[in-house]
Each structure stands twice: as structure tokens, then as C-alpha cells.
Protein backbone atom coordinates (compact mmCIF):
# COMPACT_ATOMS: atom_id res chain seq x y z
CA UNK A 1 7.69 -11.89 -5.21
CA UNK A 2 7.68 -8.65 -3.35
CA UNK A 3 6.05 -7.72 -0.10
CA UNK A 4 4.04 -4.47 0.12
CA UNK A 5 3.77 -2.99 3.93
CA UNK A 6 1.66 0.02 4.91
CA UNK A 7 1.35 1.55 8.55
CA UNK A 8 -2.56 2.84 8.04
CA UNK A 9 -3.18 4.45 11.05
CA UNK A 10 -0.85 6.99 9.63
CA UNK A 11 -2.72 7.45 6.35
CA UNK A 12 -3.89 10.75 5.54
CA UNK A 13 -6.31 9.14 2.30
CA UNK A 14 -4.80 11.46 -0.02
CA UNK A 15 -5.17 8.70 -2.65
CA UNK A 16 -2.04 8.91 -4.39
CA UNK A 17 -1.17 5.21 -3.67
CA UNK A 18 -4.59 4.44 -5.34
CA UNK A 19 -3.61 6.88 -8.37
CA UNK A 20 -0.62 4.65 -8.80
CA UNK A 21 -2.01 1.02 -8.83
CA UNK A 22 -5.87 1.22 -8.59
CA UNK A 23 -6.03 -2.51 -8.43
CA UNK A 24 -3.90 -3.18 -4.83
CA UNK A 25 -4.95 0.51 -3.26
CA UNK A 26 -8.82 1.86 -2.45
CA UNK A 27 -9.87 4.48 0.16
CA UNK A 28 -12.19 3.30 2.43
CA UNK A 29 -15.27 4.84 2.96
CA UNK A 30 -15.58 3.70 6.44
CA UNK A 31 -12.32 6.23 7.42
CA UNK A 32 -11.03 8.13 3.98
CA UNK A 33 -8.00 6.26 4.63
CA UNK A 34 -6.27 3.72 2.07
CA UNK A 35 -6.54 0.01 2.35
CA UNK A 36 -4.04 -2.25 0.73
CA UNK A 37 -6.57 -4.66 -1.14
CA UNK A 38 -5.72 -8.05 -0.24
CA UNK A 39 -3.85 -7.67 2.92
CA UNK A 40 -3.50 -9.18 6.67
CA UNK A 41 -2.96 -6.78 9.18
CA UNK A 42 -0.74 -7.08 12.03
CA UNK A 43 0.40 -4.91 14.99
CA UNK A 44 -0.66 -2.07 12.92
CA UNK A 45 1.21 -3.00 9.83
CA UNK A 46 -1.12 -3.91 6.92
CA UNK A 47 0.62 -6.66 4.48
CA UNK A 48 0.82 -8.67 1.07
CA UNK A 49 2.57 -10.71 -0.74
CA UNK A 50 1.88 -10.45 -5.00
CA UNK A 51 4.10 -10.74 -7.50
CA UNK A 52 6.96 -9.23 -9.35
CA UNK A 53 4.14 -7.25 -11.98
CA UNK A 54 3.39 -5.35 -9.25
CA UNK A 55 6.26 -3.86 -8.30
CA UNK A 56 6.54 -0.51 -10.53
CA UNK A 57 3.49 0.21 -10.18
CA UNK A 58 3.72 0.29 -6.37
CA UNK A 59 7.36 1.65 -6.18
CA UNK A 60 5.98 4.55 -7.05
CA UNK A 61 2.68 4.24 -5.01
CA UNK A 62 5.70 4.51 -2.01
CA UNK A 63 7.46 7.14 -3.60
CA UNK A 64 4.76 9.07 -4.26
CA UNK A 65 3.19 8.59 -0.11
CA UNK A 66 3.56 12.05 1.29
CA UNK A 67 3.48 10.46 4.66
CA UNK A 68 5.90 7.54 3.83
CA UNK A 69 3.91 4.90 5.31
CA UNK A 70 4.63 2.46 2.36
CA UNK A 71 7.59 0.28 2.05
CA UNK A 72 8.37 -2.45 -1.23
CA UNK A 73 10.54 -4.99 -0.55
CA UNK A 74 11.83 -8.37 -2.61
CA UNK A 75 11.32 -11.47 -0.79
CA UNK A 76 12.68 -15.01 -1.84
């Protein structure tokens, strides 16, 4: 399993998280920021748990955040 974490109120909606993985990412057209499909949000921090299919495809959702407001991590 991994955990996904994304600090929205920092997005700038450029979309390239939703370029990478379409199917966890959208922009909202409420704000033109992204929204990580699926996820609680907490003190600011937007999170999910999925599983280990989704980790390349997010990795580089992450790498690929010119803001750098994504983080991938394994959990147990």
C-alpha cells in the first residue's frame, strides 16, 4: 500500500499530476486547483491510501509537481 499526500492550498492547477494518473488527480472547477480523487482531508493535508499499482504512476505525478506539494510514501 502506499499513501499519497497533497498540501492543496498550495496548488497552482497546472494539471500535471492529472497528466500523470488521470484516474486519482482532477482539477476542480470550483477553484482550478487539483483534487486527489478519493481523499480525506485534514489540517490542510489532503490523503489516500490505494495500492501498490498506483505508485508509478503517481511517483511521477510528485516528480513532475512544480510546486512540490505531493509526497508518495510506502506504508505497512
Amino acid at each position: 500500500m502506499i499513501r499519497i499526500t497533497q498540501q492543496r492550498e498550495k496548488c497552482i492547477g497546472c494539471n500535471a499530476c492529472v497528466e500523470a494518473a488521470s484516474y486519482r488527480w482532477r482539477i476542480s472547477r470550483k477553484d482550478g486547483r487539483c483534487t486527489l480523487i478519493g481523499s480525506t482531508e485534514k489540517n490542510g493535508l489532503a490523503s489516500v491510501v490505494v495500492g501498490e499499482d498506483e505508485f508509478e504512476d503517481n511517483k511521477i505525478a510528485a516528480k513532475n509537481c512544480p510546486v512540490r506539494i505531493i509526497k508518495i510514501e510506502k506504508t505497512r
